[in-house]
Protein backbone atom coordinates (compact mmCIF):
# COMPACT_ATOMS: atom_id res chain seq x y z
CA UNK A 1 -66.85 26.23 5.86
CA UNK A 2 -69.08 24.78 3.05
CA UNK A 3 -68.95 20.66 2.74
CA UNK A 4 -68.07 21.20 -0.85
CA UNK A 5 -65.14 23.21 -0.08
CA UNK A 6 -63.81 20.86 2.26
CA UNK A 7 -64.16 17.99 -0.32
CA UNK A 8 -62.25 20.14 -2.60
CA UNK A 9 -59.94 20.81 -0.38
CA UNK A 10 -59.55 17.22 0.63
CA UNK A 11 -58.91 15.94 -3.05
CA UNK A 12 -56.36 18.50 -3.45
CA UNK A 13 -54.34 17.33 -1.05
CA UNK A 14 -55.03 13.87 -1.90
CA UNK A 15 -53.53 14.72 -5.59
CA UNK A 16 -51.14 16.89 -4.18
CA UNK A 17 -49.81 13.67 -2.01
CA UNK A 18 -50.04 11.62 -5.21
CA UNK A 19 -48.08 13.98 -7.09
CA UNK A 20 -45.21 13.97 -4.23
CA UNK A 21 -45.20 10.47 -4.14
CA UNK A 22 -44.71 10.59 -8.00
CA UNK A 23 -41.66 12.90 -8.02
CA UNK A 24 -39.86 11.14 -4.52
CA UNK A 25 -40.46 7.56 -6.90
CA UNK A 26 -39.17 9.09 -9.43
CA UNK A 27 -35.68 10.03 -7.64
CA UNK A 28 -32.79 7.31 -7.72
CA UNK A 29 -32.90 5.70 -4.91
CA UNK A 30 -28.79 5.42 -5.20
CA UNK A 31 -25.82 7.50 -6.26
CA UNK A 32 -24.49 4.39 -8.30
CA UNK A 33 -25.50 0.84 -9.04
CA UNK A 34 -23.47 -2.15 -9.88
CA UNK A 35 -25.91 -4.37 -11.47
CA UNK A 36 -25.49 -8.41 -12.00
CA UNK A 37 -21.64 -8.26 -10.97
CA UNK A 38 -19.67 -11.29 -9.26
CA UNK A 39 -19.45 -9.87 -5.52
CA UNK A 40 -16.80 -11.27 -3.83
CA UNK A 41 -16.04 -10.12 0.24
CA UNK A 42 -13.02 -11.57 1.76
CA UNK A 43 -14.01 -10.96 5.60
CA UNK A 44 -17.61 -13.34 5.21
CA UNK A 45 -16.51 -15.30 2.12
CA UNK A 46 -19.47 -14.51 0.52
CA UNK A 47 -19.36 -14.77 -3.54
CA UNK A 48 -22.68 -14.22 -5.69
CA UNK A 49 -24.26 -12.45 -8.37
CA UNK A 50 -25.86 -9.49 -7.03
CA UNK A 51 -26.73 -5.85 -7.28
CA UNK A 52 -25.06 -3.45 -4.96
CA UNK A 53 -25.99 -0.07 -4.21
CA UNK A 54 -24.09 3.33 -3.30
CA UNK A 55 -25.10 6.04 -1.47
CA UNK A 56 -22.80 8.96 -0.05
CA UNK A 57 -19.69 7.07 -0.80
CA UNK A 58 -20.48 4.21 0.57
CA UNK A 59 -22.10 0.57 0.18
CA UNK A 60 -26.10 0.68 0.82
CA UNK A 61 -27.19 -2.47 -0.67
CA UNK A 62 -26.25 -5.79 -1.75
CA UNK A 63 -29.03 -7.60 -3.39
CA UNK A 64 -30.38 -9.99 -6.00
CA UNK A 65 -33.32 -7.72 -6.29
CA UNK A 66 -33.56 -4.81 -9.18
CA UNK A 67 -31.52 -1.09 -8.47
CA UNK A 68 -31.88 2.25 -9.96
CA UNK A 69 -29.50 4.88 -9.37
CA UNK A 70 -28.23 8.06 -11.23
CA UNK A 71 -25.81 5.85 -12.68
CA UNK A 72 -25.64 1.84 -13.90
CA UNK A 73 -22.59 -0.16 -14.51
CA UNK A 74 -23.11 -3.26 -15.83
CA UNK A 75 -20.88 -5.93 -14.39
CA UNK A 76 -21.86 -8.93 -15.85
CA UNK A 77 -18.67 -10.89 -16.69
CA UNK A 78 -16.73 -8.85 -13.39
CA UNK A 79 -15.56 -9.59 -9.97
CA UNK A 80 -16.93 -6.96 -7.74
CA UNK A 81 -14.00 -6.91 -5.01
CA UNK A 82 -12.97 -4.54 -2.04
CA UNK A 83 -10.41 -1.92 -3.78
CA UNK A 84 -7.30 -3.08 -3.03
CA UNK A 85 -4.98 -1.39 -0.50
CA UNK A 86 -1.47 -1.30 -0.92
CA UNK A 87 0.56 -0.75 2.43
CA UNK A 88 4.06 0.18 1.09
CA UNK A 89 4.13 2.52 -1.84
CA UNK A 90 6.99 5.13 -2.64
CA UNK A 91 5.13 6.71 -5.45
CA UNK A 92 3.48 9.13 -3.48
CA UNK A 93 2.28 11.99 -6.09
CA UNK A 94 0.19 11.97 -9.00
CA UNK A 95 1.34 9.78 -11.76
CA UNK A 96 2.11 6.97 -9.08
CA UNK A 97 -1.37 7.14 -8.16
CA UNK A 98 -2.68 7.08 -11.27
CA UNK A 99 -0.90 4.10 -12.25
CA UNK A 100 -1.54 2.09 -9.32
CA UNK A 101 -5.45 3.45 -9.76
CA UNK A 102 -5.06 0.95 -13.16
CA UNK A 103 -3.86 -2.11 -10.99
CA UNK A 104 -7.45 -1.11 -9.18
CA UNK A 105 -5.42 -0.08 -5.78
CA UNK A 106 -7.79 2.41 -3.90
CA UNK A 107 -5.28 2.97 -0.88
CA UNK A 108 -2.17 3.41 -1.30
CA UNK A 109 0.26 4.04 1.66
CA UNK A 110 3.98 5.11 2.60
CA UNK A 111 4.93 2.52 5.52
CA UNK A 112 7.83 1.21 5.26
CA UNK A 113 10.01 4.42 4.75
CA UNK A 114 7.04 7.17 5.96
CA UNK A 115 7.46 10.99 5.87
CA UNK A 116 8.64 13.42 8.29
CA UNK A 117 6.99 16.02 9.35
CA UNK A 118 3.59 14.57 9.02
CA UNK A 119 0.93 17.21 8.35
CA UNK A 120 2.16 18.88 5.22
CA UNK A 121 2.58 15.21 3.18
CA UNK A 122 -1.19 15.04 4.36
CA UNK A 123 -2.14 18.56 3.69
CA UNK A 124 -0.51 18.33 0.18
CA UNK A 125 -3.02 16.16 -1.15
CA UNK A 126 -6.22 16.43 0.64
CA UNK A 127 -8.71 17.76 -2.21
CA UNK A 128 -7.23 16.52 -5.38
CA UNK A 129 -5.39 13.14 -5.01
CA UNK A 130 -7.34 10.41 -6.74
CA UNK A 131 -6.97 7.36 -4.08
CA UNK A 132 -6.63 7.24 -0.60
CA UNK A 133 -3.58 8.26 1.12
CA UNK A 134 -1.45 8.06 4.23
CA UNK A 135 2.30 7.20 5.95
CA UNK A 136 3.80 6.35 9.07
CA UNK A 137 6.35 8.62 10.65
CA UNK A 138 9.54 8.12 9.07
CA UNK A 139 12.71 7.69 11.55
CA UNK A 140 15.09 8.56 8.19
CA UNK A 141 13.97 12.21 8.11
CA UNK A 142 13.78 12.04 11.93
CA UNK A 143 17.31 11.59 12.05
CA UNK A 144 18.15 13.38 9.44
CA UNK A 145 16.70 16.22 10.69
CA UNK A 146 17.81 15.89 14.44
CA UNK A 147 22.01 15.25 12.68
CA UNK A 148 21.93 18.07 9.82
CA UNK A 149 18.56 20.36 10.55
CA UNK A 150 17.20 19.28 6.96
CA UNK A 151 13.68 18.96 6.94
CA UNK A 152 11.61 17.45 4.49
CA UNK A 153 8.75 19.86 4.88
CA UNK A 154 7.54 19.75 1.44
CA UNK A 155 4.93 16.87 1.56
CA UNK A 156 6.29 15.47 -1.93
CA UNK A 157 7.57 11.99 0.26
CA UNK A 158 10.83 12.22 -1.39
CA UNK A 159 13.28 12.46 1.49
CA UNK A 160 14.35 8.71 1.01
CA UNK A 161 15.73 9.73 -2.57
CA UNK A 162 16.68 13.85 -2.21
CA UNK A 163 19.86 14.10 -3.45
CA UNK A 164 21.07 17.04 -0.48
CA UNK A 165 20.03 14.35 2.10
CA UNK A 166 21.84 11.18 0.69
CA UNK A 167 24.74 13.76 0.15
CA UNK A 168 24.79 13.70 4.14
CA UNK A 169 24.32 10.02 4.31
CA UNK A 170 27.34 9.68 6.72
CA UNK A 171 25.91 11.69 9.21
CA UNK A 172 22.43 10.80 9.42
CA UNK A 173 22.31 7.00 8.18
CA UNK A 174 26.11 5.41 9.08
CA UNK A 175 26.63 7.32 12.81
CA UNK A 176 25.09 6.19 16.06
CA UNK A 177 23.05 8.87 17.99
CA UNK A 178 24.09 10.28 21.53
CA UNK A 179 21.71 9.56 24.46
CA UNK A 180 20.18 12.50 24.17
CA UNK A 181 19.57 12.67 20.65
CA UNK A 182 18.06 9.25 20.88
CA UNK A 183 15.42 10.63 23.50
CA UNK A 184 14.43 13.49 20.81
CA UNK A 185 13.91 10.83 18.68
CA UNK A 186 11.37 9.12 20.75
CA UNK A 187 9.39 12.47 21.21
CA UNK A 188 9.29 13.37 17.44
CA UNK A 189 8.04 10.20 16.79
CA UNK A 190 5.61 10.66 19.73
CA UNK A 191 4.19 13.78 17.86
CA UNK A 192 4.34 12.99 14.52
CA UNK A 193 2.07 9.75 15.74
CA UNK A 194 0.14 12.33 17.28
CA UNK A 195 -0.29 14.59 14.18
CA UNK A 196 -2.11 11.23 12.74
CA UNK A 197 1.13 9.26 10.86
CA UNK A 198 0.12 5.41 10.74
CA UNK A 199 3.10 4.19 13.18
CA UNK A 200 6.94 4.21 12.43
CA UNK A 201 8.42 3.55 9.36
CA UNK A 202 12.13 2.28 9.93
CA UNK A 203 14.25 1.02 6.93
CA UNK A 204 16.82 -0.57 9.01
CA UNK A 205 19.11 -1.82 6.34
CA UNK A 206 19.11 2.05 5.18
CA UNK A 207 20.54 2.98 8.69
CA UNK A 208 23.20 0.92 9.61
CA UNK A 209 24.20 3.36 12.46
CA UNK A 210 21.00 2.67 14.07
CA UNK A 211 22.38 0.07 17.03
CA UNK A 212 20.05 -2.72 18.41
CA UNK A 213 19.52 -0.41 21.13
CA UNK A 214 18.31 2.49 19.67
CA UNK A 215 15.68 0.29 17.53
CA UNK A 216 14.56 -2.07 20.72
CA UNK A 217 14.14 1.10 22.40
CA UNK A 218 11.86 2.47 19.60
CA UNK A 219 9.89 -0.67 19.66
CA UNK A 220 8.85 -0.25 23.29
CA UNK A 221 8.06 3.74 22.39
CA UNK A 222 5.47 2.20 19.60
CA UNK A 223 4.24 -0.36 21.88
CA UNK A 224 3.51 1.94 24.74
CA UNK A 225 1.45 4.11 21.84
CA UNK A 226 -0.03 1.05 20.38
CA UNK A 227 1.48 2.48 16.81
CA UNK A 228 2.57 -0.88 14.56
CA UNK A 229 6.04 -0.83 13.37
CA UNK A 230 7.30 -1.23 9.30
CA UNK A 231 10.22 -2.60 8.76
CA UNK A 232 12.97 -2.86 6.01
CA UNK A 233 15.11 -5.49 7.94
CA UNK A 234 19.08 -5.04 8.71
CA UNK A 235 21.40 -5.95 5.58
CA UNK A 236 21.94 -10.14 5.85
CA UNK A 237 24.79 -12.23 3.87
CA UNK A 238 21.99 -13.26 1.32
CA UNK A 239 24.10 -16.87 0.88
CA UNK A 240 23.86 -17.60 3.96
CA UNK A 241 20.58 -18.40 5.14
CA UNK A 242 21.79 -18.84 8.58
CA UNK A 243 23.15 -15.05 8.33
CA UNK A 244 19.65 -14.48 7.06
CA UNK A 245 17.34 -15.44 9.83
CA UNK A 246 19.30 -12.83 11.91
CA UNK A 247 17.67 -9.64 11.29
CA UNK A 248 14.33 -11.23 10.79
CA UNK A 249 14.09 -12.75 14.24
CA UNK A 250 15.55 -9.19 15.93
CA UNK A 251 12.26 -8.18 14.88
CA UNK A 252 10.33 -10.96 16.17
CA UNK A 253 12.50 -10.67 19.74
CA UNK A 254 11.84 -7.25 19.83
CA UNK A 255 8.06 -7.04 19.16
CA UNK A 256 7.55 -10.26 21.60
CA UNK A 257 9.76 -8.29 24.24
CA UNK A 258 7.73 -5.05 23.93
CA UNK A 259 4.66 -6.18 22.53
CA UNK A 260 4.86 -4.11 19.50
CA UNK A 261 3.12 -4.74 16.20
CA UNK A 262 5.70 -5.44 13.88
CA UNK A 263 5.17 -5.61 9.70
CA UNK A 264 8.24 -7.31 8.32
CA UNK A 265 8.44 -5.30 4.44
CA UNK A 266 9.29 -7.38 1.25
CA UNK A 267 9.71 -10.75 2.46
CA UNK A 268 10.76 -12.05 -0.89
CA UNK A 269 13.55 -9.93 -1.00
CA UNK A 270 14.46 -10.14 2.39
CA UNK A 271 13.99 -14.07 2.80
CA UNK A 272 15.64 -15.24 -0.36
CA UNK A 273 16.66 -18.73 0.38
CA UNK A 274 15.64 -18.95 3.68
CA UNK A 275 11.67 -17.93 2.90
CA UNK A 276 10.30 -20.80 4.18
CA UNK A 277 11.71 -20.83 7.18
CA UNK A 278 11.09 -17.11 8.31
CA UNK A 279 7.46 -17.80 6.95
CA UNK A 280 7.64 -20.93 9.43
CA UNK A 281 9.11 -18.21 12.45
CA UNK A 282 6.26 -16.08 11.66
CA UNK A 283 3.43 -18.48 11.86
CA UNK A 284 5.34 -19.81 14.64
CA UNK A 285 5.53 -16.19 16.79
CA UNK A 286 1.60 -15.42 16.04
CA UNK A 287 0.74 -18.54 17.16
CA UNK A 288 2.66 -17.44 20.82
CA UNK A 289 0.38 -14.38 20.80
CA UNK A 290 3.74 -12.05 19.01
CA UNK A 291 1.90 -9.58 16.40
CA UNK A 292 3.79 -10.09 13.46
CA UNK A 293 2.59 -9.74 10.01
CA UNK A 294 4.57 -9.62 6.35
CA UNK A 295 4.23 -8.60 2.22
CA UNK A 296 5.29 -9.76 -0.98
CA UNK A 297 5.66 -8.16 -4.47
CA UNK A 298 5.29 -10.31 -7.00
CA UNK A 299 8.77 -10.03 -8.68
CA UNK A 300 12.13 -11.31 -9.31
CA UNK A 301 14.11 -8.21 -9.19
CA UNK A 302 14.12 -5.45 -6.03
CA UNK A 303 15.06 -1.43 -6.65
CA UNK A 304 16.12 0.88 -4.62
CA UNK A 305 17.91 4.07 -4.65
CA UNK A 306 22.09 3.75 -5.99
CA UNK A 307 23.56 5.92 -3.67
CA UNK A 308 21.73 4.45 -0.33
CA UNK A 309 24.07 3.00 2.51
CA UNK A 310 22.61 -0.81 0.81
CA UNK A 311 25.41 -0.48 -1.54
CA UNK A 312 28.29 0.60 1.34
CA UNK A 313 31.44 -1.49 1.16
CA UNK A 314 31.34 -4.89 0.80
CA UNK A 315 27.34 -5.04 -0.92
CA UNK A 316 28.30 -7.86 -3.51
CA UNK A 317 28.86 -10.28 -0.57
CA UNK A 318 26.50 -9.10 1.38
CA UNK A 319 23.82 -9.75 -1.63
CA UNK A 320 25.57 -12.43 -3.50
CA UNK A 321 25.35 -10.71 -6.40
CA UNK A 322 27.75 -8.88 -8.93
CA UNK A 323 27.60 -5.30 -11.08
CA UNK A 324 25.83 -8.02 -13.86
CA UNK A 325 22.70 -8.40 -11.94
CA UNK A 326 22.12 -4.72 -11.36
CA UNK A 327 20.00 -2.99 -14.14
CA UNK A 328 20.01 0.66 -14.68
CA UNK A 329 16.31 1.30 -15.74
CA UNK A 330 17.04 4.42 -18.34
CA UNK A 331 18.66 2.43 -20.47
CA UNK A 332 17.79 -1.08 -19.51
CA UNK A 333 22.27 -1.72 -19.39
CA UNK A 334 23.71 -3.77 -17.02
CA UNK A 335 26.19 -2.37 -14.84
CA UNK A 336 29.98 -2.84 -15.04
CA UNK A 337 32.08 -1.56 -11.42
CA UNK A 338 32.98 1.54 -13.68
CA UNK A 339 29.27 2.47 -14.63
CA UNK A 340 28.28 1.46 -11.07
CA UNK A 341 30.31 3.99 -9.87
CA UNK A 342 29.89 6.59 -11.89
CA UNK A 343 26.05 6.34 -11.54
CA UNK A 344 26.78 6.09 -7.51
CA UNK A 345 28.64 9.25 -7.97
CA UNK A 346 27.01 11.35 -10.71
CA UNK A 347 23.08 10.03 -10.06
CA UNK A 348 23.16 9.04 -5.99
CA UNK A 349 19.23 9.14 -5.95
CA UNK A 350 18.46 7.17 -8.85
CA UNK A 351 16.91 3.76 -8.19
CA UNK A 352 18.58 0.92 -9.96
CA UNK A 353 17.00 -2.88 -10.19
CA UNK A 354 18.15 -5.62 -8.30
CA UNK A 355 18.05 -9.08 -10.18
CA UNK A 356 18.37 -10.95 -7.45
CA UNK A 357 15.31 -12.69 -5.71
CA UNK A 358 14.79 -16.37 -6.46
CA UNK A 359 11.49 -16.92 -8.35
CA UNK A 360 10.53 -19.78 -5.96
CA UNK A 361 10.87 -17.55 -3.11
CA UNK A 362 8.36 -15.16 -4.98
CA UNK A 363 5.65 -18.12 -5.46
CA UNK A 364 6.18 -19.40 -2.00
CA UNK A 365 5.48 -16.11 -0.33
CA UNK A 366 2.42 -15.16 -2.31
CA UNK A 367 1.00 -18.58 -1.83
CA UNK A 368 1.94 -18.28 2.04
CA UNK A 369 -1.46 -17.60 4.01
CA UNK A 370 -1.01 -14.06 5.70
CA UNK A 371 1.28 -12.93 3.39
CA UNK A 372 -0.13 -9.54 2.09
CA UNK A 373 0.71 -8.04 -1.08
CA UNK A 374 2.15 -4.71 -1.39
CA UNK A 375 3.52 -3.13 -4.49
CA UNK A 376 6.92 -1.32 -2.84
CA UNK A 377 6.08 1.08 -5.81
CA UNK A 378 9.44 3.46 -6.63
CA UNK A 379 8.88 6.98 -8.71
CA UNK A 380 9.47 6.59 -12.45
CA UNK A 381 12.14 9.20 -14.28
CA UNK A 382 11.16 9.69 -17.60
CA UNK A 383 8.71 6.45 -17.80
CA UNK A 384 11.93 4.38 -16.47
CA UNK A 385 11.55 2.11 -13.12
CA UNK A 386 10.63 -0.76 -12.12
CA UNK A 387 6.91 -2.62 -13.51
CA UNK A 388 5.59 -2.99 -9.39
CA UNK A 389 4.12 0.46 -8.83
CA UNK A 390 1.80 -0.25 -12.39
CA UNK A 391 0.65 -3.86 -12.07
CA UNK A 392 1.55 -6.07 -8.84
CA UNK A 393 -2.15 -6.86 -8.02
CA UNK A 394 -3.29 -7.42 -11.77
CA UNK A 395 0.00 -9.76 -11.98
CA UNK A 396 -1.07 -11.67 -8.66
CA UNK A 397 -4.35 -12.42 -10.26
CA UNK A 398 -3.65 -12.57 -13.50
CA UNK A 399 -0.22 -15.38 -13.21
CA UNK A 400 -0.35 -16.21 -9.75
CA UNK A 401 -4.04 -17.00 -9.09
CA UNK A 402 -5.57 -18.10 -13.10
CA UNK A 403 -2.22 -19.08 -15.12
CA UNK A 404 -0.12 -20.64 -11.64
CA UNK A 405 -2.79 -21.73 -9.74
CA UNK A 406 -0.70 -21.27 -6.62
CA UNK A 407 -3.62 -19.57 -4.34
CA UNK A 408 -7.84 -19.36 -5.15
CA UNK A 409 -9.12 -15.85 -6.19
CA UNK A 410 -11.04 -15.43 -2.56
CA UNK A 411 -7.75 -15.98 -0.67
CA UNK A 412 -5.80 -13.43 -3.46
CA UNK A 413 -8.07 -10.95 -2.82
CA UNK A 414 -8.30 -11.34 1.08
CA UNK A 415 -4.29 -10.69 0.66
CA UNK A 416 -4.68 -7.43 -1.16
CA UNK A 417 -7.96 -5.81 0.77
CA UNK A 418 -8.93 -7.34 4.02
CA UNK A 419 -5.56 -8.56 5.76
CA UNK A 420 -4.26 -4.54 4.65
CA UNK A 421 -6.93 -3.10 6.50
CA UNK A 422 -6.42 -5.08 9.39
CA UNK A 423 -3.02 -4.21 9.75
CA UNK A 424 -4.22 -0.55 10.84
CA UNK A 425 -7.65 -0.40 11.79
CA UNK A 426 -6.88 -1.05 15.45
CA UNK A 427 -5.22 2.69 15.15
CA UNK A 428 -6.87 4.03 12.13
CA UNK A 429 -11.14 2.85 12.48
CA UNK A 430 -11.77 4.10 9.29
CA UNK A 431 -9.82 1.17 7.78
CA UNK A 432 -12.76 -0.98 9.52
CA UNK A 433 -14.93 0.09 6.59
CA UNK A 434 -12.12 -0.57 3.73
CA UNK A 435 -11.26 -3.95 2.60
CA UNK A 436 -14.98 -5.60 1.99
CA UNK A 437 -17.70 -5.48 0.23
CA UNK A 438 -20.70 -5.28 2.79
CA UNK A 439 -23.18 -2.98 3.72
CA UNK A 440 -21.80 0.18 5.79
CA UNK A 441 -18.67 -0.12 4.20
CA UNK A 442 -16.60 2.23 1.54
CA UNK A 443 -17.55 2.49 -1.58
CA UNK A 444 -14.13 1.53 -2.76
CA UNK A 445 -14.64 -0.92 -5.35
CA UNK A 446 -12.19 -2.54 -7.79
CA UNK A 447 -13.97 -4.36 -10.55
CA UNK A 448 -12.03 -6.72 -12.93
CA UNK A 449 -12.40 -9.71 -15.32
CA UNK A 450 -11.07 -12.83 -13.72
CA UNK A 451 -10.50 -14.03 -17.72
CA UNK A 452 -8.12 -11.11 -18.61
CA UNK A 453 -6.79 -8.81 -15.59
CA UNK A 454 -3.15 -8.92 -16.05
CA UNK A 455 -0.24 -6.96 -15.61
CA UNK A 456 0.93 -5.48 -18.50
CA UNK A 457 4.28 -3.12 -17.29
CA UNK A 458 7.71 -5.19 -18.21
CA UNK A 459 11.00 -3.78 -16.53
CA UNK A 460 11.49 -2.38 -20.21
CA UNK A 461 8.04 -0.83 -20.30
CA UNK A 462 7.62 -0.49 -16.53
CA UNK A 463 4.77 1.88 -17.06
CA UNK A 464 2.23 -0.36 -19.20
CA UNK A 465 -0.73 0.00 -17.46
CA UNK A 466 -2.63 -3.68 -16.13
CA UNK A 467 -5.37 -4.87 -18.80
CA UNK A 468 -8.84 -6.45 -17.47
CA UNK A 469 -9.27 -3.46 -14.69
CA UNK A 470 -12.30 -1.43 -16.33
CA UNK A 471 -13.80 0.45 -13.55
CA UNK A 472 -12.31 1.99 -9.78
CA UNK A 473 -14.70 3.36 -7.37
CA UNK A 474 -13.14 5.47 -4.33
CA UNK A 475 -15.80 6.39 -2.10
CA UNK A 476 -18.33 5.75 -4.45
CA UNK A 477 -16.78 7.65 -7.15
CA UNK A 478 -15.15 6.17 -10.25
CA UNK A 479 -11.70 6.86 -10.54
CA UNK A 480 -11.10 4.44 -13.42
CA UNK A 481 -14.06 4.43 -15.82
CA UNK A 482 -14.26 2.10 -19.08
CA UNK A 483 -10.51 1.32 -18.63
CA UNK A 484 -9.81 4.97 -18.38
CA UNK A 485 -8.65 7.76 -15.86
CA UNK A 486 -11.33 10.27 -14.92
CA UNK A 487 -9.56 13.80 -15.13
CA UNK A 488 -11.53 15.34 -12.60
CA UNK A 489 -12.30 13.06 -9.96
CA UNK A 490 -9.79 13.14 -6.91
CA UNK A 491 -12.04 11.49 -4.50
CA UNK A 492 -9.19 10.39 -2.42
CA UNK A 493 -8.69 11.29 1.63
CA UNK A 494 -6.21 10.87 4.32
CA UNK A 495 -5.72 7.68 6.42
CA UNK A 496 -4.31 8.45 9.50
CA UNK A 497 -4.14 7.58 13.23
CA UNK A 498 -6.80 7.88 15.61
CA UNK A 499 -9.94 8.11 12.65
């Protein structure tokens, strides 16, 4: 071959290399970039101003140097936190999601009551929910299905508050179980774990017919699967905070006998008086090696559903409270004993509001190191509920953290991201990637303005979304964008056992 040739030849390739090198530069080098935000990770207590980076949904860089991507968000002014994860919410379908999306929750997860069966709640939603998803394995439906046959194989999550269940409450909720029943029991739960539900959900309080037995014997079931029990404690005299410290150290007995991992639900409304003491048990039992762990919504008032076994006989002693203190969110009324019981009777699975938790019980709890918070979100009926499942976390930073000064932003956050994903990741390792903000993990991102998040919902106007909460990220992709929903983005997927 001539020597010109080859030296025209040689420059081709030479431009042709140029010209590649030109187009790959030219590429984003990221899916999305956070630029000049406040980045705040709970796990390494690291807060700065950097850049951060996304690639395939999840976190590639952190960085004071200069990003492009395909898209920019400037974050000057925000807090670039972990997306929070919220371990016990009943609003399990679409609107419920999209409110807590607004209070910048990125996981949000049925514990304390779960689902039965397991696979269709998760099949439901895989390709168009807009945050992440899961739930333990529920023992109501389990023993609702194993007394009456009914099966709640619809994946809506609604079992706790289906009207031709809690029209069979005296079978499945108020009677004991035979021996051999109680051995079913064990092996649905067995499978459902299997099937991928996040451990066993057991409202205890719901199922008064549920002896000691039967629930020590579940604990040793979920410790011999390693699967981390939630727990709605037994019904206490609320007076009595002798009477209260009952229920709360069955659990503690139980998961140091069986070496279960127990998650006490709602501490503030199952404490009352007697919070700082069961606080005191807890630190107490971890410190003997007993894996117990707890939550707190940041509210006075509790709901729940009217026609549930906690208003059987004798629920006004029980909760020292009267008809005055319960709220009937419709129409915002308070309830005499002849609307009580015609709502009881007419409406059985409407959820009422509980006045009843002592505001100083609320502060101490969210204050409390360890103390996680979790939103116990309940559906809304026509826009009526109660304000938790649209702005617990904005209200924790918004009151409790800038206008209370009762715990620093780090330690708020670590309470709503890190401490959640610790809970589960020993079953579930995905959850080793939620809950920070460092490189390898999910891109699920909650950005906010320390200055104005706040809650906005009122138990008049429960469904007011939180202010201050402009952009969402799940995996990478923004679910909440200028303040607003994105109508097409349902980047959400399935938690579950075993990753």
């Amino acid at each position: 071959m001539r020597p010109n040739i080859l030296k025209r030849l040689a420059l081709a390739g030479l431009a042709w290399t140029a010209l590649s090198g030109a187009a790959v530069a030219a590429q984003p080098a990221y899916d999305l970039v956070i630029l000049h935000g406040r980045v705040m990770d709970p796990e390494t207590k690291a807060d700065r101003i950097a850049n951060v980076g996304i690639r395939a949904g999840r976190i590639a860089v952190i960085t004071s140097r200069p990003l492009t991507g395909a898209r920019t968000i400037d974050a000057k002014g925000l807090v670039v936190a972990p997306g929070f994860i919220d371990l016990h919410s009943h609003a399990q379908y679409a609107f419920g999601y999209d409110q807590q999306a607004h209070d910048g929750v990125t996981t949000a997860l049925e514990l304390e009551a779960g689902v039965f069966p397991v696979k269709p709640f998760y099949a439901a939603r895989e390709g168009h929910t807009r945050i992440n998803f899961g739930a333990s394995v529920g023992l109501q439906m389990i023993r609702t299905k194993i007394t009456t046959g009914i099966e709640d194989d619809s994946g809506t999550a609604a079992g706790m508050a289906d009207p031709k269940v809690i029209a069979r409450k005296a079978e499945w909720a108020d009677a004991p179980l035979s021996d051999a029943d109680r051995d079913r029991e064990r092996v649905m739960f067995d499978q459902e774990f299997a099937a991928g539900g996040l451990g066993l959900g057991l409202l205890s309080e719901y199922l008064p017919g549920a002896g000691r037995d039967e629930i020590y014997l579940l604990f040793k079931e979920a410790a011999k699967l390693h699967a981390p029990v939630f727990v709605h404690a037994r019904a206490a005299e609320h007076s009595n905070p002798d009477a209260l410290m009952t229920p709360i150290q069955e659990l503690v007995a139980d998961a140091a006998a069986t070496g279960a991992a127990v998650h006490v639900c709602h501490i503030g409304s199952k404490a009352q008086g007697a919070a700082a003491m069961v606080l005191d048990l807890f630190d107490g039992a971890r410190r003997h090696g007993v894996d117990v762990t707890t939550e707190v919504y940041p509210y006075d008032a509790g709901s729940t559903v009217i026609g549930s076994a906690l208003f059987n006989e004798g629920w006004r002693d029980r909760l020292g409270t009267s008809y005055a203190d319960i709220e009937w969110p419709p129409t915002g009324e308070r309830t005499t004993a002849e609307s009580f019981a015609r709502f009881r009777k007419e409406q059985p699975s409407a959820f009422v509001i509980l006045h009843v938790i002592p505001d100083a019980t609320v502060t101490l709890a969210v204050a409390h190191p360890g103390v996680m918070i979790a939103s116990d979100a309940v559906p809304y009926t026509n826009g009526a509920g109660h304000p938790r499942g649209t702005g617990t976390f904005a209200r924790v930073l918004g009151v409790y953290v800038r206008e209370k000064h009762v715990l620093t932003l780090m330690d708020a956050l670590g309470k709503m991201t890190l401490l959640p994903a610790r809970r589960l990741e020993a079953i579930s390792p995905a959850m080793r990637r939620k809950g920070r903000v460092q490189v390898g993990a999910d891109a699920d991102l909650t950005l906010f303005d320390p200055d104005t998040v706040i809650d906005k919902a009122t138990y008049r106007h429960p469904t007011e979304t939180s202010a201050g909460i402009p952009y969402v990220l799940v995996g990478g992709v923004p679910v909440i964008d200028h303040g607003a929903i994105v109508p097409a983005a349902y980047p959400g997927k399935g938690v579950k056992s075993g990753g």
